[in-house]
N, C-alpha and C. Protein backbone atom coordinates (compact mmCIF):
# COMPACT_ATOMS: atom_id res chain seq x y z
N UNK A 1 132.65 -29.63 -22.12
CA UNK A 1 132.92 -30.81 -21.33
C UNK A 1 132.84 -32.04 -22.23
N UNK A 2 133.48 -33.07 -22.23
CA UNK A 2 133.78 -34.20 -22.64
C UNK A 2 132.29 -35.06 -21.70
N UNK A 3 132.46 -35.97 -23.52
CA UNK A 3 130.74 -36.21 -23.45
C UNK A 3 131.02 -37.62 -22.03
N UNK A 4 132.29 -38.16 -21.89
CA UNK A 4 132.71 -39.28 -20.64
C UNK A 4 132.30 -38.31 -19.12
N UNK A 5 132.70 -37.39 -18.98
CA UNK A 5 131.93 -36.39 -18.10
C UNK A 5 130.85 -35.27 -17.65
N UNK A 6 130.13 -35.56 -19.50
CA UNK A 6 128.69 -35.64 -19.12
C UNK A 6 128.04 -36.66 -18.51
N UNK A 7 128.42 -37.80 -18.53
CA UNK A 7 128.30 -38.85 -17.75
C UNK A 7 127.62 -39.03 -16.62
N UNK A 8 128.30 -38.34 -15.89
CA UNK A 8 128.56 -38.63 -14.66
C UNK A 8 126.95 -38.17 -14.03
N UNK A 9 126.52 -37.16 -14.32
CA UNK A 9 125.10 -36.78 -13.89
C UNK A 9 123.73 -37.42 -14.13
N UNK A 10 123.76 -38.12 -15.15
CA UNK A 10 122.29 -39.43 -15.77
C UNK A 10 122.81 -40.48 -15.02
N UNK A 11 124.42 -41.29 -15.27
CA UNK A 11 124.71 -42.16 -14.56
C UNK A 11 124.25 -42.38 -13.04
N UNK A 12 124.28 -41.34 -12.29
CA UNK A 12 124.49 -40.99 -10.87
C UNK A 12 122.88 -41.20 -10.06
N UNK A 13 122.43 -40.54 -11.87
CA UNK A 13 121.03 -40.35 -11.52
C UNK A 13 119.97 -41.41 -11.44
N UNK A 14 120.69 -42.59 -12.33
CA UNK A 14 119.94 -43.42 -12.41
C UNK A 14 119.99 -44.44 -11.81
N UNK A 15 121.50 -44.48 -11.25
CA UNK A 15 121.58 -45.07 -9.80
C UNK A 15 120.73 -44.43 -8.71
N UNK A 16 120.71 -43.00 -8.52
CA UNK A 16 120.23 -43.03 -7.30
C UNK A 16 118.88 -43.62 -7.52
N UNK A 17 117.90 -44.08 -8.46
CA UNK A 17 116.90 -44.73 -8.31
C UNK A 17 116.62 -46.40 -8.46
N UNK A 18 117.94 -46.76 -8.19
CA UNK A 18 117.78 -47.97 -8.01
C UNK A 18 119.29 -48.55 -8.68
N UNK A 19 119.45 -50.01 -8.09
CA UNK A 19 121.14 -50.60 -8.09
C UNK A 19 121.35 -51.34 -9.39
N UNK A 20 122.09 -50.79 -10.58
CA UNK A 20 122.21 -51.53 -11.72
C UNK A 20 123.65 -52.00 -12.07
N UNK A 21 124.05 -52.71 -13.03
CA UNK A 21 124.87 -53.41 -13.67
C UNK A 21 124.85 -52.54 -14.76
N UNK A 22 126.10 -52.63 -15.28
CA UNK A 22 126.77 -52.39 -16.40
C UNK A 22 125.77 -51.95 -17.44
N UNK A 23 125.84 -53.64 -17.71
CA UNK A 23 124.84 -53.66 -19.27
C UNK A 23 123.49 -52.63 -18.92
N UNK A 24 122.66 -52.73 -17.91
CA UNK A 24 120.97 -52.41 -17.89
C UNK A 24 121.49 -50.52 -17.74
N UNK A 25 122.73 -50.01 -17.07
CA UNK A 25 123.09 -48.46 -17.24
C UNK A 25 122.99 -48.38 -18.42
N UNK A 26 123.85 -49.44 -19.10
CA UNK A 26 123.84 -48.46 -20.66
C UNK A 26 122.68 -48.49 -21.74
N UNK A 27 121.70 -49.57 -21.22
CA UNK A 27 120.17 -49.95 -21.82
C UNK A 27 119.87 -48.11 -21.50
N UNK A 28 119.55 -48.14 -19.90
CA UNK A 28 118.22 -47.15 -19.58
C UNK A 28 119.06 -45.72 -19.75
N UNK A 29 120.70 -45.45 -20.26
CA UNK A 29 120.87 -44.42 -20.48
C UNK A 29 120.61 -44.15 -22.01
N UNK A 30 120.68 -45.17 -22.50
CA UNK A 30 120.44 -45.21 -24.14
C UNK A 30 118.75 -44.64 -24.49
N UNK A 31 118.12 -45.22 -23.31
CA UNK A 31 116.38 -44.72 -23.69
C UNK A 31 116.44 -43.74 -23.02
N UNK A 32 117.38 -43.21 -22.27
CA UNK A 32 117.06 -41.95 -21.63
C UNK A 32 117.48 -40.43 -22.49
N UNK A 33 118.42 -40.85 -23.29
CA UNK A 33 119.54 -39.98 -23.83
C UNK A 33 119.27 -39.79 -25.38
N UNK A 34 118.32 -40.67 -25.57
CA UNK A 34 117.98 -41.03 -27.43
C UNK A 34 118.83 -41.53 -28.37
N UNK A 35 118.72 -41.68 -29.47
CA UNK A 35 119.42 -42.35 -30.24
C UNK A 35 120.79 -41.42 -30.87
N UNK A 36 120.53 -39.83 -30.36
CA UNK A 36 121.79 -38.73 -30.64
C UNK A 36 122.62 -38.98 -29.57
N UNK A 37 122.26 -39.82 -28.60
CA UNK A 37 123.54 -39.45 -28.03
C UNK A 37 123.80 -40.87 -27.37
N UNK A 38 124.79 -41.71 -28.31
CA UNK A 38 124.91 -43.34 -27.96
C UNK A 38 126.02 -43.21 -26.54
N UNK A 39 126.20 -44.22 -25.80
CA UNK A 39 126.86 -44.39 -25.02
C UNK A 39 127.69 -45.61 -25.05
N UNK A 40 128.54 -45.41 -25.26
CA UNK A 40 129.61 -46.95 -25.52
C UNK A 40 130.25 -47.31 -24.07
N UNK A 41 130.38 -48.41 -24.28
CA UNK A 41 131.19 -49.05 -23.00
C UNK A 41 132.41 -48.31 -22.83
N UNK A 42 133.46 -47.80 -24.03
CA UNK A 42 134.44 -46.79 -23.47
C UNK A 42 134.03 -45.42 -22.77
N UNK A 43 133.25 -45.12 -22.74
CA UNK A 43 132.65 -43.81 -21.86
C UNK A 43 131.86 -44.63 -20.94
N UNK A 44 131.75 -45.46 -20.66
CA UNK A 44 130.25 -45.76 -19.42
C UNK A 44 131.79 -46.30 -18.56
N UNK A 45 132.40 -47.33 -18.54
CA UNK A 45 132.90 -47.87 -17.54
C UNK A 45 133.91 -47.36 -16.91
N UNK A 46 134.82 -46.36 -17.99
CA UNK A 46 135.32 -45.03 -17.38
C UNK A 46 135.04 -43.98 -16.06
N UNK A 47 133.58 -43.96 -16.49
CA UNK A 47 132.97 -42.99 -15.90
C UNK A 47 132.66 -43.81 -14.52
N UNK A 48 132.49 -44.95 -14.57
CA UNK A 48 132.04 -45.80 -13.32
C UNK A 48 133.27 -46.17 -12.49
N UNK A 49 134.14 -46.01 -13.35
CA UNK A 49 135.58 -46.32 -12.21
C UNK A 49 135.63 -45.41 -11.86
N UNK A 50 135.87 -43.56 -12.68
CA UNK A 50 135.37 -42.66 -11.86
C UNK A 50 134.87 -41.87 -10.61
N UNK A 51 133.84 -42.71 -10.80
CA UNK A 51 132.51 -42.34 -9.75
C UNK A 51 132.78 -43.25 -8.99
N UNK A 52 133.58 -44.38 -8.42
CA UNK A 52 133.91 -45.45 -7.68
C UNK A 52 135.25 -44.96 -6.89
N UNK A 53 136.33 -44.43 -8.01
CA UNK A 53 137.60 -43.83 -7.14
C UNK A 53 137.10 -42.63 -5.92
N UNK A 54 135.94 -42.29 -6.71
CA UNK A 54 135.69 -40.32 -5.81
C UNK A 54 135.20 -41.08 -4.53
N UNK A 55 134.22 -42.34 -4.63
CA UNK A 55 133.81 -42.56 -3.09
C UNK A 55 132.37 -42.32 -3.97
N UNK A 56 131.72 -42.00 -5.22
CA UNK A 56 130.27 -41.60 -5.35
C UNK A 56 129.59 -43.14 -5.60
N UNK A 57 129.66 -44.16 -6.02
CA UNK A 57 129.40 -45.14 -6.30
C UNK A 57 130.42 -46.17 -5.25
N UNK A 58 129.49 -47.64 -5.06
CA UNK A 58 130.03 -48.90 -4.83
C UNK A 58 129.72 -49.96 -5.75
N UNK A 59 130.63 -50.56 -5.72
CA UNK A 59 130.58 -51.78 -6.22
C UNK A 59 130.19 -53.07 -5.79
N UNK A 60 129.82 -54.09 -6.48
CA UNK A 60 129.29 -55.26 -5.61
C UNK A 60 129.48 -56.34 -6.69
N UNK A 61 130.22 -57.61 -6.32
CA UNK A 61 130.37 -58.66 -7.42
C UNK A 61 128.95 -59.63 -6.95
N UNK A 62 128.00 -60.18 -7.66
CA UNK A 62 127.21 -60.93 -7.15
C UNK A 62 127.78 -62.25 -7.00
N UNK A 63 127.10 -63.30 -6.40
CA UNK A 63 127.26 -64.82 -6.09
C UNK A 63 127.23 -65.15 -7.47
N UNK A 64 128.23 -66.21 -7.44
CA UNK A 64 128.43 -66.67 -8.77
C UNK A 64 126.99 -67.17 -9.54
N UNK A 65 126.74 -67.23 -10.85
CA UNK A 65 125.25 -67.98 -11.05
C UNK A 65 125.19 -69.49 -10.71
N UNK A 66 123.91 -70.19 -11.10
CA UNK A 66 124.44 -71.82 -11.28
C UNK A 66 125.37 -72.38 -11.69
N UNK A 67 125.62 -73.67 -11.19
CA UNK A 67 126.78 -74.56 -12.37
C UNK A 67 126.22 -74.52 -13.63
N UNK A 68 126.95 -74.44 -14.82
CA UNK A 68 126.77 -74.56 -15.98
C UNK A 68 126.04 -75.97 -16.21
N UNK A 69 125.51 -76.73 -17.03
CA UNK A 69 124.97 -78.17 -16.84
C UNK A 69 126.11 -78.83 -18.20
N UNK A 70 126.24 -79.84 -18.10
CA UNK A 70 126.73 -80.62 -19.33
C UNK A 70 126.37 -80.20 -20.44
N UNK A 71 127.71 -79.71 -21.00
CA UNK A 71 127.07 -79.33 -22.49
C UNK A 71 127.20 -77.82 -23.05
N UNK A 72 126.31 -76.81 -22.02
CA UNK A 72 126.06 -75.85 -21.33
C UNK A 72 126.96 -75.00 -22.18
N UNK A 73 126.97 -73.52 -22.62
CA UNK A 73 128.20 -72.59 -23.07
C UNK A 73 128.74 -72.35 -21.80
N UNK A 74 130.04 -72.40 -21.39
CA UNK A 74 130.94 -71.50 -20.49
C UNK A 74 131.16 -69.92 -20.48
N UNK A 75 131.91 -70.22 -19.64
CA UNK A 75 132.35 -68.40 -19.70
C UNK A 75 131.55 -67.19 -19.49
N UNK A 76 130.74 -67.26 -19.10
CA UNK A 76 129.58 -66.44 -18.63
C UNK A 76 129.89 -65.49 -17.37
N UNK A 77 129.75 -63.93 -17.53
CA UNK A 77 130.53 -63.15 -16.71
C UNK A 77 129.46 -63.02 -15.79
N UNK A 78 130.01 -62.70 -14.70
CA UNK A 78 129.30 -62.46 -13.32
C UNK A 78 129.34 -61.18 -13.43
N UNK A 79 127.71 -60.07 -13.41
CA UNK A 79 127.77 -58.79 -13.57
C UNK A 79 128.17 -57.82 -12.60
N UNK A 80 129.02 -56.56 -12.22
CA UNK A 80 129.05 -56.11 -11.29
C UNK A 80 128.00 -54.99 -10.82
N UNK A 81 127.50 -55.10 -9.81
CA UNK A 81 126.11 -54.18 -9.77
C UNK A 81 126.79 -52.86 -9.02
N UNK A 82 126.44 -51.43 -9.38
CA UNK A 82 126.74 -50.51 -8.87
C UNK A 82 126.00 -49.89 -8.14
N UNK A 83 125.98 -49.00 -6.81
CA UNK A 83 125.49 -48.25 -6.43
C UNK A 83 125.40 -46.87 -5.62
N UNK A 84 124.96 -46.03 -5.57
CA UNK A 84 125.09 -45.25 -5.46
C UNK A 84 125.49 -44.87 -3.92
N UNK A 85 126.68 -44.17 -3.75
CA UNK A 85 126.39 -43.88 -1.57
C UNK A 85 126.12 -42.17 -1.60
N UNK A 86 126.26 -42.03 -0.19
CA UNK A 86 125.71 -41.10 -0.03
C UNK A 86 126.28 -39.94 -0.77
N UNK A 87 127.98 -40.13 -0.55
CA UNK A 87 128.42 -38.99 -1.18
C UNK A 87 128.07 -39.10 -2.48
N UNK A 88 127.43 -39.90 -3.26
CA UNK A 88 127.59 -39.94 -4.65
C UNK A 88 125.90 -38.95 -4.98
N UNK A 89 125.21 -39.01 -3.49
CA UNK A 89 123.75 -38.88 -3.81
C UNK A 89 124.68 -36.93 -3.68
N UNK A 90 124.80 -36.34 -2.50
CA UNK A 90 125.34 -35.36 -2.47
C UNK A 90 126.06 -34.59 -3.71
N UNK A 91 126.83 -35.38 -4.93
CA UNK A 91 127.45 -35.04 -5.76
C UNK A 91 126.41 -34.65 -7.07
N UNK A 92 125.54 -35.52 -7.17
CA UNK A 92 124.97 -35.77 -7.84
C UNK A 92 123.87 -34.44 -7.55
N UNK A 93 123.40 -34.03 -6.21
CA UNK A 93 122.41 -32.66 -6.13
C UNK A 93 123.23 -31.36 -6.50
N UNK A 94 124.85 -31.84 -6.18
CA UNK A 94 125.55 -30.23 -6.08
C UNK A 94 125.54 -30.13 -7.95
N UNK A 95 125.49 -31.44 -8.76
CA UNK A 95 126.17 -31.04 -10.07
C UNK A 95 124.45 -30.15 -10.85
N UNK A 96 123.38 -31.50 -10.21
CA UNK A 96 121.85 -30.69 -10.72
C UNK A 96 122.06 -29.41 -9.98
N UNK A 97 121.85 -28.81 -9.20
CA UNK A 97 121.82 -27.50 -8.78
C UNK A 97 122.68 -26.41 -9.78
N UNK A 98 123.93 -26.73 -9.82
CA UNK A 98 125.04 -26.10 -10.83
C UNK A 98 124.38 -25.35 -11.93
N UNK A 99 123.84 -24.12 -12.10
CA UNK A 99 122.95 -23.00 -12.67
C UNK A 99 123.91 -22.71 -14.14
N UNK A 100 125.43 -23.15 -14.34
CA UNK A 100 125.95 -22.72 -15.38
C UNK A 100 125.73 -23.28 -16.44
N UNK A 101 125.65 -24.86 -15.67
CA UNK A 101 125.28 -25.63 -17.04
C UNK A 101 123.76 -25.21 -17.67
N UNK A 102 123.45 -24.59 -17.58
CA UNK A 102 121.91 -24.29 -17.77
C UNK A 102 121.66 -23.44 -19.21
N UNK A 103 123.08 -22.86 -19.53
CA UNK A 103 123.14 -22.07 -21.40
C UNK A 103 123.39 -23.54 -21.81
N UNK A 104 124.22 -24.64 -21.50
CA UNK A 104 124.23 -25.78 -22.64
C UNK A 104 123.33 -26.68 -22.53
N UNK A 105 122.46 -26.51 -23.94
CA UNK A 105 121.48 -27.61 -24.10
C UNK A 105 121.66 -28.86 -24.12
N UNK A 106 122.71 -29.40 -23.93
CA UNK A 106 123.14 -30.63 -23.89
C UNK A 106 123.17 -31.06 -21.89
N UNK A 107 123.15 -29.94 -21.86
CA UNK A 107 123.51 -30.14 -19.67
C UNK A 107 122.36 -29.96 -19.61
N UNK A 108 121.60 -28.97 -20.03
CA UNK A 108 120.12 -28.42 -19.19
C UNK A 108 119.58 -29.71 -19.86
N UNK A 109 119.35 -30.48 -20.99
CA UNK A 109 118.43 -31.87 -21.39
C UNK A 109 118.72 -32.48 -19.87
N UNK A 110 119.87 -33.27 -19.92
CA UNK A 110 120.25 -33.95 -18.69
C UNK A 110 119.98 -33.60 -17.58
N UNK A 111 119.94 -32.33 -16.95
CA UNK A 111 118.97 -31.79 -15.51
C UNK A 111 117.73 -32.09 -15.72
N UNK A 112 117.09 -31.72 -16.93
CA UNK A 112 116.01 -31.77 -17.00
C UNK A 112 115.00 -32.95 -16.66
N UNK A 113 116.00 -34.27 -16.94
CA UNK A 113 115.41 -35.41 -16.50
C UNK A 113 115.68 -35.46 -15.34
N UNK A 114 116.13 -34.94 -14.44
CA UNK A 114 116.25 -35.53 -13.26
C UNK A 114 115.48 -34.45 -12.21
N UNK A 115 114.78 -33.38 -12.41
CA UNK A 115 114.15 -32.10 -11.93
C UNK A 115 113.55 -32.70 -10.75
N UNK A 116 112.89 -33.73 -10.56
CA UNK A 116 112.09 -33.95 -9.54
C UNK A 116 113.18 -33.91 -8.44
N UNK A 117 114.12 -34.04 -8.07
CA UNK A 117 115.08 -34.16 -7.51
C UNK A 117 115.59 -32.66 -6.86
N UNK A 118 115.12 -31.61 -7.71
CA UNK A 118 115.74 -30.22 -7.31
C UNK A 118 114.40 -29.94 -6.62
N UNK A 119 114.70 -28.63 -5.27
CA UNK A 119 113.53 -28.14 -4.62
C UNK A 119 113.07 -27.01 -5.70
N UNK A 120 111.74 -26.78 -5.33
CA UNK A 120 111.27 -26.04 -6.17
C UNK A 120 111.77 -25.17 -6.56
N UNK A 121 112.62 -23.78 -5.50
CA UNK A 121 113.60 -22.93 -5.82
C UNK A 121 114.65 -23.26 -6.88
N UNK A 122 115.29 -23.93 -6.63
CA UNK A 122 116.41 -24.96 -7.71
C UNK A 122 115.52 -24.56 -8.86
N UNK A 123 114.70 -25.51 -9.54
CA UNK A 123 114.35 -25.72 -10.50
C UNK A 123 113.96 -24.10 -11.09
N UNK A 124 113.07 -23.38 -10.65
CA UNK A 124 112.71 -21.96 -11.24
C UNK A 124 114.21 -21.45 -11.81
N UNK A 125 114.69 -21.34 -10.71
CA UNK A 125 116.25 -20.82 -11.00
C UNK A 125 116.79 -21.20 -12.09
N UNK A 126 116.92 -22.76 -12.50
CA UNK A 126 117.67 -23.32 -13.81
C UNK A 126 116.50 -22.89 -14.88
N UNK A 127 115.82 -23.00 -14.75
CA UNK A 127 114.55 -22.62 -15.71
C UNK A 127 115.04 -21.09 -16.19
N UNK A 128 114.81 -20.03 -15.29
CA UNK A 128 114.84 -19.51 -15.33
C UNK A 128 116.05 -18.55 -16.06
N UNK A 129 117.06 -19.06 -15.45
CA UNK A 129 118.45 -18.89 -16.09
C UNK A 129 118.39 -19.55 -18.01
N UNK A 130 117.80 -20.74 -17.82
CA UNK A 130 117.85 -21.25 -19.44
C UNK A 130 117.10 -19.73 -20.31
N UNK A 131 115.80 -19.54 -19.35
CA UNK A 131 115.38 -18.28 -20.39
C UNK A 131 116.13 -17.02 -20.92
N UNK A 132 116.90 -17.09 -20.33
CA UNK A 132 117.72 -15.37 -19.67
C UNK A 132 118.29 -15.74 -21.37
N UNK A 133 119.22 -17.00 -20.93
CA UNK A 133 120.32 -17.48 -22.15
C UNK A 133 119.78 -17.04 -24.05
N UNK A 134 118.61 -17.83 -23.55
CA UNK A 134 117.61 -18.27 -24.81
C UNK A 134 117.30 -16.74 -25.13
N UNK A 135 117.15 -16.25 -24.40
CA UNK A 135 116.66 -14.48 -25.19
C UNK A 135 117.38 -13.86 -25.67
N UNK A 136 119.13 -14.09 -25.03
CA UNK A 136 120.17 -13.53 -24.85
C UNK A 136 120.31 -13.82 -27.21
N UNK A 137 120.44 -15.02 -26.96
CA UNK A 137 120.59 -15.70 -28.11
C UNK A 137 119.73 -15.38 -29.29
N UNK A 138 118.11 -15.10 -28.69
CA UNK A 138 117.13 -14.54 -29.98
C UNK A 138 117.30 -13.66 -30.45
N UNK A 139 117.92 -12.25 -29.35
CA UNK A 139 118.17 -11.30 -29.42
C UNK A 139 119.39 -10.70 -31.03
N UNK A 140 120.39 -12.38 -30.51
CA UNK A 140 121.74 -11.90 -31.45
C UNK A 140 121.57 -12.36 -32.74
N UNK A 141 120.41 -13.51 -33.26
CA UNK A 141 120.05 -14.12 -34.25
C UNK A 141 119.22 -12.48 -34.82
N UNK A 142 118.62 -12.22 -34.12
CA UNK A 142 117.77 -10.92 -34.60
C UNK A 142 118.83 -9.29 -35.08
N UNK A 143 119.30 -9.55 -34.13
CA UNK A 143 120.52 -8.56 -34.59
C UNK A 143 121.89 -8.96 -35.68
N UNK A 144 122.18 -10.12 -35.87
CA UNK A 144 122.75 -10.55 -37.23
C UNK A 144 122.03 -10.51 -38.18
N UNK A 145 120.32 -11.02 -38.27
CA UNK A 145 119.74 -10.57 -39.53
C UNK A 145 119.76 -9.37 -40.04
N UNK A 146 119.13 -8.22 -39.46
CA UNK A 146 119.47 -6.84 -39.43
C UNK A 146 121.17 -6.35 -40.27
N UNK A 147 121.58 -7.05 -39.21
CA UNK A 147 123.14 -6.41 -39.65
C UNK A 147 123.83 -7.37 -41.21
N UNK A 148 122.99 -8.34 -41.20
CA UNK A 148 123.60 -9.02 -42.49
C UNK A 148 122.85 -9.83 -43.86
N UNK A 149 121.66 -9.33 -43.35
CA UNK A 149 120.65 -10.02 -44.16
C UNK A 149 120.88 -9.60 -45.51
N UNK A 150 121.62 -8.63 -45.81
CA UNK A 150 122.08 -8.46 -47.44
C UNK A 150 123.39 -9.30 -47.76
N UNK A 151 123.84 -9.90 -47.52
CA UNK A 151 124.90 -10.37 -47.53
C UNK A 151 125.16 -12.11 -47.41
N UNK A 152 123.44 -12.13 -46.81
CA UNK A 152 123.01 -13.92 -46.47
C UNK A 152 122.83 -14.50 -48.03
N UNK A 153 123.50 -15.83 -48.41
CA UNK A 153 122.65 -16.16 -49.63
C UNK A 153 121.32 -16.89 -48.82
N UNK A 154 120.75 -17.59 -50.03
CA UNK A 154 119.21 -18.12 -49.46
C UNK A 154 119.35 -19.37 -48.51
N UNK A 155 120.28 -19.69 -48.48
CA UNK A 155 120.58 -20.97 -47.71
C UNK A 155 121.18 -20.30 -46.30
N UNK A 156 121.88 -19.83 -46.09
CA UNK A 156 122.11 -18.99 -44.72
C UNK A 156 121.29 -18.17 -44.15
N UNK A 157 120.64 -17.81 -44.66
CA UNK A 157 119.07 -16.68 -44.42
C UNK A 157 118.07 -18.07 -43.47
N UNK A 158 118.15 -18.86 -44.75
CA UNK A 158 117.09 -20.14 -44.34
C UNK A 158 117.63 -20.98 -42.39
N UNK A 159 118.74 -20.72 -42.81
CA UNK A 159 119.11 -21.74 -41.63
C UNK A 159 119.06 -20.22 -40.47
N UNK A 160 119.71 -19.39 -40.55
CA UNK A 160 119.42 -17.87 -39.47
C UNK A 160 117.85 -18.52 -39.11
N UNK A 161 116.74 -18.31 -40.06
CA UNK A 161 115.11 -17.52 -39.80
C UNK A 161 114.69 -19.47 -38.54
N UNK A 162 115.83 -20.72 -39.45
CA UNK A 162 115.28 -21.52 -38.58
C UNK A 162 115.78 -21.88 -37.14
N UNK A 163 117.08 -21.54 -37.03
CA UNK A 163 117.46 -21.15 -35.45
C UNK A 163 116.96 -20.37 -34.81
N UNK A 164 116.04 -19.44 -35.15
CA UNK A 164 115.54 -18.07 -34.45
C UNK A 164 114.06 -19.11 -34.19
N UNK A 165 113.25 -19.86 -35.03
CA UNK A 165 112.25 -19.99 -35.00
C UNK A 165 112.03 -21.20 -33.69
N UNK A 166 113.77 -21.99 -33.68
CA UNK A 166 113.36 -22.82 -32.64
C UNK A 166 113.96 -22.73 -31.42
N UNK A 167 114.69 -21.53 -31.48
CA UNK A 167 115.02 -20.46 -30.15
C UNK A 167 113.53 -20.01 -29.47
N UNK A 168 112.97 -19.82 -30.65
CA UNK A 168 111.47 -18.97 -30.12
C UNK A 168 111.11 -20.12 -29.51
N UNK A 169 110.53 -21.13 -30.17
CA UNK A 169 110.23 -22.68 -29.11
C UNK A 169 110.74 -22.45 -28.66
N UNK A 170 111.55 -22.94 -28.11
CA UNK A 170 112.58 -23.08 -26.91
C UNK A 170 112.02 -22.64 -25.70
N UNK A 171 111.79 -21.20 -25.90
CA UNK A 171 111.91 -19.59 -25.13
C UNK A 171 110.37 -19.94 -24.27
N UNK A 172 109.35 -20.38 -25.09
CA UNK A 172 107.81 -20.82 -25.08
C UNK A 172 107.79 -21.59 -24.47
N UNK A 173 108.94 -23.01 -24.88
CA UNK A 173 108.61 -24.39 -23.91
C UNK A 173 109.14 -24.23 -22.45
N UNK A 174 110.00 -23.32 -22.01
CA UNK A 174 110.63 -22.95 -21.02
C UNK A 174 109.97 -21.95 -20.29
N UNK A 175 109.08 -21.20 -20.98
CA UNK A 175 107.69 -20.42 -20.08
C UNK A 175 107.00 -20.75 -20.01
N UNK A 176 106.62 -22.13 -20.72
CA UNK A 176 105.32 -23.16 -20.24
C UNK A 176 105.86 -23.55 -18.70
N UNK A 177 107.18 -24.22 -19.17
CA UNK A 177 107.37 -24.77 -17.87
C UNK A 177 107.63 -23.96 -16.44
N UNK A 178 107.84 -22.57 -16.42
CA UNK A 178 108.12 -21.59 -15.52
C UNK A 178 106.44 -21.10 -15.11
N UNK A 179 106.12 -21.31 -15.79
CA UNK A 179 104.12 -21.02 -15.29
C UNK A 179 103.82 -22.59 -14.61
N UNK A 180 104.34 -23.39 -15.26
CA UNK A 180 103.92 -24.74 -14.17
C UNK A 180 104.42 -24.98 -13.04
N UNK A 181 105.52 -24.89 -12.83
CA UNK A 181 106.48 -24.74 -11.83
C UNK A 181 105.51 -23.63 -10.82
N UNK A 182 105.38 -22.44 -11.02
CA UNK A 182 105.04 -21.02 -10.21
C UNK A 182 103.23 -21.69 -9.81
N UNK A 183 102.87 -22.56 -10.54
CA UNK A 183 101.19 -22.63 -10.37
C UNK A 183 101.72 -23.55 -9.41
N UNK A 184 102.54 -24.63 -9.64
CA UNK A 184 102.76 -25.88 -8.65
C UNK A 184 102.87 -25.75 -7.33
N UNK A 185 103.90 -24.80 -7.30
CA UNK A 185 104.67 -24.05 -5.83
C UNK A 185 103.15 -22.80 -4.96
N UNK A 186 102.28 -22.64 -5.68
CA UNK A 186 101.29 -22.24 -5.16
C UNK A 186 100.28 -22.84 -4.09
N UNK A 187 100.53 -24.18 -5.22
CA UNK A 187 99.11 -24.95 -4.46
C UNK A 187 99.91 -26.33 -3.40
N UNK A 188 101.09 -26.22 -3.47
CA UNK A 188 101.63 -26.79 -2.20
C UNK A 188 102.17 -26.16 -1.49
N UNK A 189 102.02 -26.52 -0.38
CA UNK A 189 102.00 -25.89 0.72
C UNK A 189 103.58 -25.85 1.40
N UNK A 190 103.94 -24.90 1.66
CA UNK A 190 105.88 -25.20 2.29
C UNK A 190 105.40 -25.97 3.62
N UNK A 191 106.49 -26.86 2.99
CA UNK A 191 106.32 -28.47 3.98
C UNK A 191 107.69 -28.32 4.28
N UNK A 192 108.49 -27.09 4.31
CA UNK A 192 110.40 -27.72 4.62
C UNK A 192 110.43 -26.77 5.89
N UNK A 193 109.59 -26.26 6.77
CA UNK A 193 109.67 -25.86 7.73
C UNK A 193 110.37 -26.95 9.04
């Protein structure tokens, strides 16, 4: 997927917690997303016309600011604030729920911030599914060494033993979180009756 329609799920998300402008989306997606993954105004406002054509977002021009005073710089844009409606809140649970994105580490990061949002079921499930992937994957790093480790120079050996080593993280940080999740769902009580 095209990183303008990875978008659409942090965007959505960070509306649904409140009504922002332009500029402050691409601030709190920038601290949300880290410094690997910049967001330029050609992918953000795209994505917001987007999410505005589907019906998932509204728009809102604010009241103009003050008069400028004598002197004063001109030209000062009036920001448009976006927000989220319902269908956009709806779009936004069907895309977190979506269990496929859950082999790409680039989709499962992005669910991941927004988890509070999935019911507990949801979340085990994507969790759960990330592990399946992640083993799937240790498994084939382990079975290419085997099958080619005579054939690795020292620099391909090196990079194999360090994908395997942070697959293994991975595999660990994702059964930390599947034991927290399973302890969590214990000690609260089903309230969706």
């Amino acid at each position: 997927m095209k990183k303008a329609g990875m978008l659409e799920l942090p965007v959505l998300g960070l509306l649904k917690e409140r009504s922002m402008h332009g500029y402050e989306l691409r601030k709190q997606l920038g601290a949300m997303l880290g410094p690997f993954y910049q967001v330029s105004w050609g992918s953000l406002y795209p994505t917001l016309r987007r999410l505005a054509k589907a019906g998932a977002v509204e728009k809102a021009e604010p009241a103009p600011d003050k008069p400028k005073t004598a002197g004063a710089l001109t030209g000062g844009r009036r920001k448009t604030v976006y927000t989220i409606t319902s269908q956009g809140e709806a779009m936004f649970l069907q895309m977190l729920e979506e269990t496929a994105a859950a082999v790409d580490a680039e989709h499962f990061t992005l669910k991941l911030a927004f988890f509070r949002y999935l019911a507990p079921e949801a979340r085990l499930a994507l969790l759960e599914r990330r592990r399946a992937y992640l083993q799937e994957k240790l498994a084939q790093f382990k079975s290419n060494l085997r099958t080619y480790r005579e054939r690795m120079d020292g620099y391909a050996l090196s990079l194999q033993n360090h994908d395997m080593r942070a697959t293994e993280s991975d595999i660990a940080w994702i059964e930390e979180l599947i034991t927290n999740e399973r302890n969590l769902n214990e000690v609260r009580p089903n309230t969706q009756s």
